[in-house]
Every structure is written in structure tokens, then in C-alpha cells.
PDB file of N, CA and C in Angstrom:
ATOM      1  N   UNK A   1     119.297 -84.615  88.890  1.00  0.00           N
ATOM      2  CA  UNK A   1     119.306 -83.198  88.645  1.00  0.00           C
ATOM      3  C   UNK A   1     117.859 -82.723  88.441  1.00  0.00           C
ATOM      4  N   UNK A   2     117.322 -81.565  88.706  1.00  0.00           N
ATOM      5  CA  UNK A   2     116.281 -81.032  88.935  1.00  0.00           C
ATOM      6  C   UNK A   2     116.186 -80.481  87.477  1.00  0.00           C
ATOM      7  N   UNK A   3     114.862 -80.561  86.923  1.00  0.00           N
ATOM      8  CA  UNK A   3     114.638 -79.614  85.735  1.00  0.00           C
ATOM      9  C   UNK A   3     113.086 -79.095  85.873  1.00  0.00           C
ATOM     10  N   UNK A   4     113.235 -78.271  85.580  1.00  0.00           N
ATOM     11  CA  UNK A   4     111.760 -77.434  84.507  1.00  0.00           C
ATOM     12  C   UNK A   4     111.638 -77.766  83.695  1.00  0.00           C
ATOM     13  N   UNK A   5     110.774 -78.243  82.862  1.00  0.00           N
ATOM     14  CA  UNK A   5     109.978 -77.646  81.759  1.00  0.00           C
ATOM     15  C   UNK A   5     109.282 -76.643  81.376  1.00  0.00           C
ATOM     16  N   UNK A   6     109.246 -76.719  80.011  1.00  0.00           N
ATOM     17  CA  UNK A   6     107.695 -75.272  79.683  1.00  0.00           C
ATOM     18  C   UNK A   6     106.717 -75.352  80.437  1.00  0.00           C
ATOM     19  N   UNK A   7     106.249 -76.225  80.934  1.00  0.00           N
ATOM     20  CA  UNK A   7     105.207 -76.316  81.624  1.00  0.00           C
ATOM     21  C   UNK A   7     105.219 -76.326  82.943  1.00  0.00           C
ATOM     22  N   UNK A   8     106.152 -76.526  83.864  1.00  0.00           N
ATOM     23  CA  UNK A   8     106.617 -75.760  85.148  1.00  0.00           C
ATOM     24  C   UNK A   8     106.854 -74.547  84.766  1.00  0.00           C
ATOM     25  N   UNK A   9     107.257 -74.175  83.929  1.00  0.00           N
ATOM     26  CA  UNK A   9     107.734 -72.916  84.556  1.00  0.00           C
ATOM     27  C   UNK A   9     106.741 -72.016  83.803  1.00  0.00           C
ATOM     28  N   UNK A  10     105.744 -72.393  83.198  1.00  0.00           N
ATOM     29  CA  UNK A  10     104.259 -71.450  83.400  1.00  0.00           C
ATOM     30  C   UNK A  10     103.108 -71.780  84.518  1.00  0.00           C
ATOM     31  N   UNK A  11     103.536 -73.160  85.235  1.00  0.00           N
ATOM     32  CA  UNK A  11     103.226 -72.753  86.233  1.00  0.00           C
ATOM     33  C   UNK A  11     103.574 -72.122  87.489  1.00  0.00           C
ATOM     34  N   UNK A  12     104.888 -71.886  87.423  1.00  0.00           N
ATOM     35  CA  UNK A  12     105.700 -71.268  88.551  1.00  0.00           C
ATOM     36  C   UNK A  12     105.233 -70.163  88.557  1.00  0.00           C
ATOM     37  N   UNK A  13     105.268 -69.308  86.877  1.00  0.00           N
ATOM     38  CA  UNK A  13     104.891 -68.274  86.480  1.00  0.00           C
ATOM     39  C   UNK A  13     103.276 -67.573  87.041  1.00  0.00           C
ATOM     40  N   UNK A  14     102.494 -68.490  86.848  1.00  0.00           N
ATOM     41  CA  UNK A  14     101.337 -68.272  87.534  1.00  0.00           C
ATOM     42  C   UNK A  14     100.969 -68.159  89.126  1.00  0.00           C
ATOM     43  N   UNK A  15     102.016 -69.098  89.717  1.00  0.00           N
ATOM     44  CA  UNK A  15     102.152 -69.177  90.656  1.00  0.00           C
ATOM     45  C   UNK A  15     102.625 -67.803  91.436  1.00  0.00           C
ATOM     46  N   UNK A  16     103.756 -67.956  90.541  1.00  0.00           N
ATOM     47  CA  UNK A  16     104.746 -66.590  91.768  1.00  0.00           C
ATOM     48  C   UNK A  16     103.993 -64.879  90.915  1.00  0.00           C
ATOM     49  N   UNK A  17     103.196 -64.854  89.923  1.00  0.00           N
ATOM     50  CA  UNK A  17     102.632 -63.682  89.130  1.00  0.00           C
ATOM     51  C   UNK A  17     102.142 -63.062  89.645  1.00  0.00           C
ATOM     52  N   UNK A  18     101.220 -62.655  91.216  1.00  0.00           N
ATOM     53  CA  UNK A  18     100.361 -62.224  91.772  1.00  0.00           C
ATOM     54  C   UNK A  18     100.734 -61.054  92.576  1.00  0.00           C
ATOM     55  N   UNK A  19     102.454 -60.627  92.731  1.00  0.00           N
ATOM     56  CA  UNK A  19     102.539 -59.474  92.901  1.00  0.00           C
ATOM     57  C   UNK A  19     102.999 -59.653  94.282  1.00  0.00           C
ATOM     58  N   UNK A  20     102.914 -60.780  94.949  1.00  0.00           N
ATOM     59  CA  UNK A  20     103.759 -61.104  96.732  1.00  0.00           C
ATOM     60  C   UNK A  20     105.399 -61.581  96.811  1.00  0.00           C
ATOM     61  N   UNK A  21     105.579 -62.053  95.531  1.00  0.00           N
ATOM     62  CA  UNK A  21     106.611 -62.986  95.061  1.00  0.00           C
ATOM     63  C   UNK A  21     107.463 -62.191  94.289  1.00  0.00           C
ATOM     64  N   UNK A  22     108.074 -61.004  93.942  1.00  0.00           N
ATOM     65  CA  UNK A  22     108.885 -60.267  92.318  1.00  0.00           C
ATOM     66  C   UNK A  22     109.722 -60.769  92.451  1.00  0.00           C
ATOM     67  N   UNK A  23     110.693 -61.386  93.563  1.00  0.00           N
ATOM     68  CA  UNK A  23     112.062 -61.734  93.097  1.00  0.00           C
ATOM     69  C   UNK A  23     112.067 -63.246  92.527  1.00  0.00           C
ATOM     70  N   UNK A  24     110.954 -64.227  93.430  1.00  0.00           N
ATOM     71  CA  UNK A  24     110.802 -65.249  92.743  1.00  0.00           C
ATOM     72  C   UNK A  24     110.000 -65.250  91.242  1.00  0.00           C
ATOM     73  N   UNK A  25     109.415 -64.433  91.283  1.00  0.00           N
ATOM     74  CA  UNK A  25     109.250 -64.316  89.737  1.00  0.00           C
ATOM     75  C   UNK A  25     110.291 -63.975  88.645  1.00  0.00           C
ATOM     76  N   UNK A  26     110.575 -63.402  88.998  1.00  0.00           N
ATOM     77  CA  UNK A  26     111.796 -62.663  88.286  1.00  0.00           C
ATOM     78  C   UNK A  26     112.701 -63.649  88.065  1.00  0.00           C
ATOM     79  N   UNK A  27     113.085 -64.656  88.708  1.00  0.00           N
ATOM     80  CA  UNK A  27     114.188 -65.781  88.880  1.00  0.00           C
ATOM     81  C   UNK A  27     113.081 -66.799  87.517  1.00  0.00           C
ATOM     82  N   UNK A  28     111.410 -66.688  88.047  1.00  0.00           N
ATOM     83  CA  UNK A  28     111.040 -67.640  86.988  1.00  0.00           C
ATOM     84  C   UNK A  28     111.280 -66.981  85.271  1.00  0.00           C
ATOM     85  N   UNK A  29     111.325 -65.769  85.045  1.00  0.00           N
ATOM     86  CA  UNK A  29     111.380 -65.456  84.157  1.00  0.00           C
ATOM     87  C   UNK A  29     112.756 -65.206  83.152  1.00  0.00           C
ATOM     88  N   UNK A  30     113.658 -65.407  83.969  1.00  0.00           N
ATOM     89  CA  UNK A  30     114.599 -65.473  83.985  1.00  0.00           C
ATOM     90  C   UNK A  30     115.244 -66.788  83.246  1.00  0.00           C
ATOM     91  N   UNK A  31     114.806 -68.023  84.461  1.00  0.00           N
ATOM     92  CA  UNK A  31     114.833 -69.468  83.590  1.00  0.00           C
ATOM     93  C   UNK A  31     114.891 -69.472  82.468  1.00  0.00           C
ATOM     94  N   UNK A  32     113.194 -68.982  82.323  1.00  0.00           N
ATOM     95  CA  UNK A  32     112.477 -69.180  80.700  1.00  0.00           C
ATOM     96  C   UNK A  32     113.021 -68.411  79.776  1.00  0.00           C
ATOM     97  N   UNK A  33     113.639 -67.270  80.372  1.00  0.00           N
ATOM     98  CA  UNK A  33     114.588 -66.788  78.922  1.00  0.00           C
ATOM     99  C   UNK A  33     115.622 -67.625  78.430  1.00  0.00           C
ATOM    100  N   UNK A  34     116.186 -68.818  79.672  1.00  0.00           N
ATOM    101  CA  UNK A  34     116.902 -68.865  79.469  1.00  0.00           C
ATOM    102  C   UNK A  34     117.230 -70.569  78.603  1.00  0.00           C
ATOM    103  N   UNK A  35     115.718 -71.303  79.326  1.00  0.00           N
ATOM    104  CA  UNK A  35     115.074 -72.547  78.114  1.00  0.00           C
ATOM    105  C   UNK A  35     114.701 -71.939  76.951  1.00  0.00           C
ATOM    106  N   UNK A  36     114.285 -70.826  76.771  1.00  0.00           N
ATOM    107  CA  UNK A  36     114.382 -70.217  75.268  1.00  0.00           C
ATOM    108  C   UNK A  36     114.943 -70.152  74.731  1.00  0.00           C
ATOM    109  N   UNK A  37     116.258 -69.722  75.219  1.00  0.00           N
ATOM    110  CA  UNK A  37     118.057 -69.416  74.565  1.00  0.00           C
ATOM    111  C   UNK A  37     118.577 -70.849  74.080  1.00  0.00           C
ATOM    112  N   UNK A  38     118.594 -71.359  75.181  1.00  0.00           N
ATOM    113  CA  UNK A  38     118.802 -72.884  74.985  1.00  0.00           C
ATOM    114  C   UNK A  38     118.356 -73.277  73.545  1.00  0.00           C
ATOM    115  N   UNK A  39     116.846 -73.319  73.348  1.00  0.00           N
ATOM    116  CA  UNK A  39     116.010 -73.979  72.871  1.00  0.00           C
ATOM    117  C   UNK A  39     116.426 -73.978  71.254  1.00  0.00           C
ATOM    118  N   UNK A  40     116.617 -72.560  70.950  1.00  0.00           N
ATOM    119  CA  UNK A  40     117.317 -71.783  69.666  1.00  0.00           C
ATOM    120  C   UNK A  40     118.445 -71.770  69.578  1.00  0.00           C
ATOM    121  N   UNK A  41     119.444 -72.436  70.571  1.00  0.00           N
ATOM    122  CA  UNK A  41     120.958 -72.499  70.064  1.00  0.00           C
ATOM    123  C   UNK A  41     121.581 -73.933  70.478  1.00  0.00           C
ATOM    124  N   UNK A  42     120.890 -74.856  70.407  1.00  0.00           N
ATOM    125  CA  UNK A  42     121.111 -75.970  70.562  1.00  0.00           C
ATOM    126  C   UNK A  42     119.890 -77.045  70.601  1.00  0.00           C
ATOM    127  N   UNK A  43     120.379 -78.476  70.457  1.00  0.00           N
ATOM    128  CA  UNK A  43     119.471 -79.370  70.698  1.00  0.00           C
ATOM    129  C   UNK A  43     118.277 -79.480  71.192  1.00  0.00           C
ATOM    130  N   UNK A  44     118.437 -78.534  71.904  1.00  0.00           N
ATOM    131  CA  UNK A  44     116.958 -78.263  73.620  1.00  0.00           C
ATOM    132  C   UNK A  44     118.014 -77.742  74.405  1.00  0.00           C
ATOM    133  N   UNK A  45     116.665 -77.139  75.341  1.00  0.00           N
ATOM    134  CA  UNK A  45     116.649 -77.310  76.807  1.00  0.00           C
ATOM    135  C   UNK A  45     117.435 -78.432  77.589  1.00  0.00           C
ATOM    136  N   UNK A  46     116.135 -79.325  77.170  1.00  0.00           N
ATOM    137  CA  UNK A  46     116.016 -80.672  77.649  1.00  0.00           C
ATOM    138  C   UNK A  46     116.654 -81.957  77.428  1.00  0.00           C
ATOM    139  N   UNK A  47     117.917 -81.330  76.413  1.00  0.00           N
ATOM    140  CA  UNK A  47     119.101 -82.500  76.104  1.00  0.00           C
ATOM    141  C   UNK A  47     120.630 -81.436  76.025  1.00  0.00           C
ATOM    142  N   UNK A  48     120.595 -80.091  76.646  1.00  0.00           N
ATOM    143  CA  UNK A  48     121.775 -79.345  77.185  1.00  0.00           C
ATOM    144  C   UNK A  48     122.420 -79.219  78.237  1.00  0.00           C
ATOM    145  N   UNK A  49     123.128 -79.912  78.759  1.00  0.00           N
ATOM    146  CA  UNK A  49     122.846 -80.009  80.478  1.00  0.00           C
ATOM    147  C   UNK A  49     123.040 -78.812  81.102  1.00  0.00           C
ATOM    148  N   UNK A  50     123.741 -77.899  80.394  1.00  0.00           N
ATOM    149  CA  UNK A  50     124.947 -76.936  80.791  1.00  0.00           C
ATOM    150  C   UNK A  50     124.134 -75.853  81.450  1.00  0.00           C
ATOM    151  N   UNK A  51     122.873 -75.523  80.293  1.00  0.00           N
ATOM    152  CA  UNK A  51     122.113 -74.097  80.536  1.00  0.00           C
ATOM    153  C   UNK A  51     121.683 -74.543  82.417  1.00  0.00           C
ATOM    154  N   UNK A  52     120.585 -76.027  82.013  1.00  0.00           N
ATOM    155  CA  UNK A  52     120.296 -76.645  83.263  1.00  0.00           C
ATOM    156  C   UNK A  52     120.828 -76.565  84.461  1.00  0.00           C
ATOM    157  N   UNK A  53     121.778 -76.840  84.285  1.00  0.00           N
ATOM    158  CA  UNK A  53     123.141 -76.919  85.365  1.00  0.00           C
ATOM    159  C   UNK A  53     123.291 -75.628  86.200  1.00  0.00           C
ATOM    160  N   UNK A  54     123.414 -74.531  85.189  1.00  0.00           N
ATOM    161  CA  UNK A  54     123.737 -73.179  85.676  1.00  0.00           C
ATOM    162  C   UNK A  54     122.168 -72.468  86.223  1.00  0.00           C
ATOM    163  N   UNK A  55     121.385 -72.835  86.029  1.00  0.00           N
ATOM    164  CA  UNK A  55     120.034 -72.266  86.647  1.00  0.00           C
ATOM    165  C   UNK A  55     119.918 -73.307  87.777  1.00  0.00           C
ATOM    166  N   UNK A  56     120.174 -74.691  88.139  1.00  0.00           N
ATOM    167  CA  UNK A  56     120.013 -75.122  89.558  1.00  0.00           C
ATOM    168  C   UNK A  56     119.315 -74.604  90.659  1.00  0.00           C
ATOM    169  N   UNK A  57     120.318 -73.577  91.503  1.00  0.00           N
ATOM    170  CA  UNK A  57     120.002 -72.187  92.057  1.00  0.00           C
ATOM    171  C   UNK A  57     118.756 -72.248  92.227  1.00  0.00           C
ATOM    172  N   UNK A  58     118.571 -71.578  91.006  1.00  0.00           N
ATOM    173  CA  UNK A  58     117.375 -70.939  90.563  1.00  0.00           C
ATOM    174  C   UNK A  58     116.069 -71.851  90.712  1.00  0.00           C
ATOM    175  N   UNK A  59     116.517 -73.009  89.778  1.00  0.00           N
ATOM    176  CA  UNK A  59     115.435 -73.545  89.368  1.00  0.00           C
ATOM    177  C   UNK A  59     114.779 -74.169  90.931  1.00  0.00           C
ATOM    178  N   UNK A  60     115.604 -74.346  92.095  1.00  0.00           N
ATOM    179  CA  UNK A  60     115.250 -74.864  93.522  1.00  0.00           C
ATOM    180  C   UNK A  60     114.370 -74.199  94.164  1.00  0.00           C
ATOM    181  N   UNK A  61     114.542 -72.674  94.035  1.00  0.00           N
ATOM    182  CA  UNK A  61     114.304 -71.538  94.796  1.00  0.00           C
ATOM    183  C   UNK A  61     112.610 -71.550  93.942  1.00  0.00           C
ATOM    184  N   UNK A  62     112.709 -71.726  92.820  1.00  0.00           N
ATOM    185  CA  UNK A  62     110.917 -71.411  91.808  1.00  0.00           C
ATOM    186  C   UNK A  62     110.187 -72.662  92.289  1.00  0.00           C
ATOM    187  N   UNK A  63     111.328 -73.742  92.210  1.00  0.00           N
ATOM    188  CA  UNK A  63     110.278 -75.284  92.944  1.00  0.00           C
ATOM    189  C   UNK A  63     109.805 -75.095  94.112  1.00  0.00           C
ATOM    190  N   UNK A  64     110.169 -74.510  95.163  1.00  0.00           N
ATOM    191  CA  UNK A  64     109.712 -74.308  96.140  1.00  0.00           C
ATOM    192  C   UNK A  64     107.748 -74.440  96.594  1.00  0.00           C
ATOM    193  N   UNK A  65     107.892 -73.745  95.687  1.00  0.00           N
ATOM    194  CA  UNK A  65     106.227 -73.549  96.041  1.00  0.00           C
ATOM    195  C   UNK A  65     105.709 -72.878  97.015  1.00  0.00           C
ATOM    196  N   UNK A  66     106.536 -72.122  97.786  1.00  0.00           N
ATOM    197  CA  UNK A  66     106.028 -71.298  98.641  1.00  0.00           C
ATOM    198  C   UNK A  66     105.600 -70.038  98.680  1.00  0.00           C
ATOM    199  N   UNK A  67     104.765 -69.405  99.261  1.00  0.00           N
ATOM    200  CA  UNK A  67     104.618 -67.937  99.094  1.00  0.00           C
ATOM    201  C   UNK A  67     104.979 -66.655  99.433  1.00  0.00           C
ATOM    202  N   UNK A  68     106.340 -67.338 100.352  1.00  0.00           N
ATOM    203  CA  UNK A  68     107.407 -66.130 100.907  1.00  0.00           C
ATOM    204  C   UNK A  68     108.114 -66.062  99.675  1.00  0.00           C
ATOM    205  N   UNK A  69     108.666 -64.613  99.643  1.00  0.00           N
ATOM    206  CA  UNK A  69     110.105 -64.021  98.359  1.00  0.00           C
ATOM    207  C   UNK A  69     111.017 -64.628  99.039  1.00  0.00           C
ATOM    208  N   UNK A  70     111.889 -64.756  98.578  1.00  0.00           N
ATOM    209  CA  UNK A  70     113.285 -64.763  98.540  1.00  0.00           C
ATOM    210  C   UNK A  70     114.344 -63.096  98.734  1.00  0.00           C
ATOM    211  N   UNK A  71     115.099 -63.148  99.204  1.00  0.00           N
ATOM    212  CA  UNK A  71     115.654 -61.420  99.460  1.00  0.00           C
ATOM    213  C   UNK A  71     116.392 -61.345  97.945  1.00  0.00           C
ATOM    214  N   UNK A  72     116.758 -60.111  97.357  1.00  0.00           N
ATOM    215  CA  UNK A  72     117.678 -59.901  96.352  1.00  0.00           C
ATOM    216  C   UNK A  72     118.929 -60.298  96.679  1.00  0.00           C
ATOM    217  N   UNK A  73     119.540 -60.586  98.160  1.00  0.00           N
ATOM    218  CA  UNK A  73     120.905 -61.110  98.051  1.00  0.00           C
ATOM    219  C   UNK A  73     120.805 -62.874  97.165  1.00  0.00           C
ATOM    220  N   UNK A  74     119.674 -63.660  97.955  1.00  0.00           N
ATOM    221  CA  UNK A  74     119.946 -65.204  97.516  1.00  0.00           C
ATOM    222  C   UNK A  74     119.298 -64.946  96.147  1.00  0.00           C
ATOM    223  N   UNK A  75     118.211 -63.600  95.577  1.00  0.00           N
ATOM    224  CA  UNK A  75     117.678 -63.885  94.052  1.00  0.00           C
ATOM    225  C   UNK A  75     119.480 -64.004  93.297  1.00  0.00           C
ATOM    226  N   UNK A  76     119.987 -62.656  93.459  1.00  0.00           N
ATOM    227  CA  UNK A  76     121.428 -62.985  92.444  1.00  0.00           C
ATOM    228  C   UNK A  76     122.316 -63.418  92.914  1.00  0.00           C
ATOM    229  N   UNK A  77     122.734 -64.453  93.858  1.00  0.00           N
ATOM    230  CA  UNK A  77     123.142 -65.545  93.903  1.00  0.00           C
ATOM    231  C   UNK A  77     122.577 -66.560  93.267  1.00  0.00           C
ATOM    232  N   UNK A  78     121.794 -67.048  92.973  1.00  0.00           N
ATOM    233  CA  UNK A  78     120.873 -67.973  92.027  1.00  0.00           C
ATOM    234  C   UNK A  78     121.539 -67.710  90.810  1.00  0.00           C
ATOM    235  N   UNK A  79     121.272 -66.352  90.622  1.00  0.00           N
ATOM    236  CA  UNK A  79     121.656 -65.364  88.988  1.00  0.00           C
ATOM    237  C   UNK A  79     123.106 -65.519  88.556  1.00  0.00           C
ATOM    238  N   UNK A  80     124.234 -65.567  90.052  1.00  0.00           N
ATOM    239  CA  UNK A  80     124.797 -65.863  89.509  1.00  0.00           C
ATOM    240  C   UNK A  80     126.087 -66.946  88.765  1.00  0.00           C
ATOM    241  N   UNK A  81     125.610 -68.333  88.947  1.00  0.00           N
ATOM    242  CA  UNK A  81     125.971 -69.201  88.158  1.00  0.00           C
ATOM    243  C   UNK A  81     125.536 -69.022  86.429  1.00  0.00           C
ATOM    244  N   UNK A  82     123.987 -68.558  86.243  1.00  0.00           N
ATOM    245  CA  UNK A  82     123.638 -68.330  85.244  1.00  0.00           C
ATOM    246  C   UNK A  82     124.461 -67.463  84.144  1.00  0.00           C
ATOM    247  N   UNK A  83     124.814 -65.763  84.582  1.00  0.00           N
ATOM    248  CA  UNK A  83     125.636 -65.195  84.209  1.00  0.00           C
ATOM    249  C   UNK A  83     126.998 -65.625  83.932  1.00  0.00           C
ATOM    250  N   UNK A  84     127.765 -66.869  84.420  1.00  0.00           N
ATOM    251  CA  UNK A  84     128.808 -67.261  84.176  1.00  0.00           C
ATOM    252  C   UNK A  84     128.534 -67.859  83.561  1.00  0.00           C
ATOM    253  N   UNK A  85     127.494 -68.956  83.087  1.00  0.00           N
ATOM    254  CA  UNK A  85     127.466 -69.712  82.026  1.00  0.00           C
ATOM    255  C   UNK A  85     127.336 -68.851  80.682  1.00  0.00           C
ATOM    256  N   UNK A  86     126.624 -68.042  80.513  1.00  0.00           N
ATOM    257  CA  UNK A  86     126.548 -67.003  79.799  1.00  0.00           C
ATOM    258  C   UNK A  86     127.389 -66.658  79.239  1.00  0.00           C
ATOM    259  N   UNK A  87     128.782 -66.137  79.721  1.00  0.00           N
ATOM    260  CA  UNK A  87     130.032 -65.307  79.692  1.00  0.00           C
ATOM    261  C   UNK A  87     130.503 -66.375  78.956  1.00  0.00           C
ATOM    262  N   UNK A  88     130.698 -67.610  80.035  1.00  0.00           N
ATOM    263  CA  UNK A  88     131.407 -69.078  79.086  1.00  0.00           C
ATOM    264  C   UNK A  88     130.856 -69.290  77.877  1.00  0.00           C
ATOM    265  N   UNK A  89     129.943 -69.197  77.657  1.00  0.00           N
ATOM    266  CA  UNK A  89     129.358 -69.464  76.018  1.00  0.00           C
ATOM    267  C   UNK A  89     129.078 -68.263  75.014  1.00  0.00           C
ATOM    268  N   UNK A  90     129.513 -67.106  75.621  1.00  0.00           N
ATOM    269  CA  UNK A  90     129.998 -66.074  74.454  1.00  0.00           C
ATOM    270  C   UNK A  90     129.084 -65.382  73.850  1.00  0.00           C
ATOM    271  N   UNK A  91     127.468 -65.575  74.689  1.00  0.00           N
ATOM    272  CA  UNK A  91     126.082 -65.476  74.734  1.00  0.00           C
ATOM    273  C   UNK A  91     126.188 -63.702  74.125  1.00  0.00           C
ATOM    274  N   UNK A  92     125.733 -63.066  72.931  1.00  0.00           N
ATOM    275  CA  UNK A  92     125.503 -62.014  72.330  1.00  0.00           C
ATOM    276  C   UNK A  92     125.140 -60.893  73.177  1.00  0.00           C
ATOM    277  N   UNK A  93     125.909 -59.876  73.516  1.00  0.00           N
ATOM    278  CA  UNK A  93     124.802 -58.972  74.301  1.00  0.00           C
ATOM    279  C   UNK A  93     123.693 -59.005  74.492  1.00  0.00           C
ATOM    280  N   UNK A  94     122.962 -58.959  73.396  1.00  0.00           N
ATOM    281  CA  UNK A  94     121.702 -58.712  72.909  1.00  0.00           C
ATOM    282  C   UNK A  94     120.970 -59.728  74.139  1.00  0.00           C
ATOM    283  N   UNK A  95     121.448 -60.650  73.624  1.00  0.00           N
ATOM    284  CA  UNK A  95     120.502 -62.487  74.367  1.00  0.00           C
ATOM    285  C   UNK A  95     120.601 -62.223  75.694  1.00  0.00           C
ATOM    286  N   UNK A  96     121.966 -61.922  76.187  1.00  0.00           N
ATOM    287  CA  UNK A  96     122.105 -61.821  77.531  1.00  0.00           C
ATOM    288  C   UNK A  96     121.699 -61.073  78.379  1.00  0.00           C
ATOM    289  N   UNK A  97     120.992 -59.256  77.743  1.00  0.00           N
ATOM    290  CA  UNK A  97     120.127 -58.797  78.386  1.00  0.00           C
ATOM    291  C   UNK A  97     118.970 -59.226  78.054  1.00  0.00           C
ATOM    292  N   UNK A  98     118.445 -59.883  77.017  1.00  0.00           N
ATOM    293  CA  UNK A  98     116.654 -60.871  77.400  1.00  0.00           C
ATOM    294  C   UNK A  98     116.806 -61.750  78.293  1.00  0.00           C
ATOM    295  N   UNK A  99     117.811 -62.393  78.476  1.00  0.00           N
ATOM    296  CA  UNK A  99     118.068 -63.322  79.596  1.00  0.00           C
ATOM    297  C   UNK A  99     117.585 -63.223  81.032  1.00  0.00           C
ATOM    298  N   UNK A 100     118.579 -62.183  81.123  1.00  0.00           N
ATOM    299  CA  UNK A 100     118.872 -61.499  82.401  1.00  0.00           C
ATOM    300  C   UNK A 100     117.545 -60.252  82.466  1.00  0.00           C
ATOM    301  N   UNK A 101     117.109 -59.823  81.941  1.00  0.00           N
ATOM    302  CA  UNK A 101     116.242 -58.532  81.777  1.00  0.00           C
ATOM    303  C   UNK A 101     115.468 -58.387  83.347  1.00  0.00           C
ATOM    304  N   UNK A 102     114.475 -59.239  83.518  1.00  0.00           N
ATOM    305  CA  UNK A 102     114.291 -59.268  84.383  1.00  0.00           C
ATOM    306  C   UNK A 102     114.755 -59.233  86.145  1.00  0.00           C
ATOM    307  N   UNK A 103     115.880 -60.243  85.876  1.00  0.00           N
ATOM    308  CA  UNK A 103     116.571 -59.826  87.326  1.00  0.00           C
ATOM    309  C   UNK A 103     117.409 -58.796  87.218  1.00  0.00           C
ATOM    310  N   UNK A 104     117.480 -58.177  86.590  1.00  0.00           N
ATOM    311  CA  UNK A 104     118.712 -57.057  86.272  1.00  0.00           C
ATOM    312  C   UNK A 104     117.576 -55.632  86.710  1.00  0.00           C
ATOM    313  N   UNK A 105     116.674 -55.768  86.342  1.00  0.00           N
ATOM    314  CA  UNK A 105     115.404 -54.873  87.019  1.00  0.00           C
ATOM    315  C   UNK A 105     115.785 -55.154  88.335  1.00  0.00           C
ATOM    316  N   UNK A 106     115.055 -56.229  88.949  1.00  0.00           N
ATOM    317  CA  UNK A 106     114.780 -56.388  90.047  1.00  0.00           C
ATOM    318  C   UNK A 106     116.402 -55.961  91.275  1.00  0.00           C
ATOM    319  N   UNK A 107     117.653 -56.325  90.135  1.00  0.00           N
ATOM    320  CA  UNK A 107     119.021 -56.116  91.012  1.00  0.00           C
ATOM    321  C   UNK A 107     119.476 -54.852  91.373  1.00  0.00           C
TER     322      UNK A 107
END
């Protein structure tokens, strides 16, 4: 299984930041709300499989490394496994628009 860390995904962040990339950014920022969420409501990130699991998608599309976007149809497709994990875990309004904040702009 594929993961990020904090440290991928400030470099993804740097990577995709430059203003050619918003939807892949947006997908990176997205993640990181969402290893944040993780981070504060459980064990980790990095010992939850579930959050992991449901960003996949996502997390493929930020590994990439390339400097083409992605269209808004495949950004929230990515988005949405995430949002169902979300729903399944009963995730607070509140959390779920920091979560989502970003692609919810961009959608």
C-alpha cells in the first residue's frame, strides 16, 4: 500500500504550489487535512490504515510527480472514497469541511 508522510506531502505541496497544478494541489492539501485528522483522533496516520486506504486515489495522483493537472472529474473521484470514509466515521462537520475545504473550492 502506498503512503505519504509529512514529509511527502510537503513536498508534493511544494511541488504542485506554483500555480500550474490547483487540482493536484488541492488533492495534496486535502491528504494533509486529512493525516492531521487522523493524527488527533487516533494512533497516527501511520498506524490507521483506514484514513490511508480511503485517500489511495489521491495519494497516486500527488505521487505522480508530474506537471500536468489532473481534470476536476478524476480530482473528485480521488475525493471520493475519502468523503465516504468520513461519513463512515461520523467525522464532525466542522473536521469534514477542514478536510475537504480545499477540494470543495476547487469542486
Amino acid at each position: 500500500m502506498r503512503f505519504m508522510n509529512d514529509f511527502d506531502l510537503h513536498c508534493a505541496r511544494t511541488h504542485f504550489g506554483h500555480g500550474d497544478t490547483p487540482n493536484r494541489l488541492a488533492l495534496v492539501l486535502c491528504v494533509d487535512n486529512l493525516r492531521e485528522w487522523a493524527d488527533m483522533n487516533s494512533d497516527g496516520w501511520a498506524y490507521w490504515p483506514k484514513p490511508v486506504r480511503a485517500a489511495l486515489k489521491a495519494i497516486e495522483l500527488i505521487d505522480g510527480r508530474t506537471t500536468v493537472d489532473i481534470t476536476d472529474a478524476e480530482m473528485n473521484a480521488a475525493v471520493r472514497p475519502i468523503k465516504a470514509f468520513l461519513t463512515r466515521q461520523g467525522v464532525t462537520a466542522h473536521d469534514r469541511e477542514i478536510i475537504l475545504r480545499a477540494v470543495e473550492v476547487a469542486a
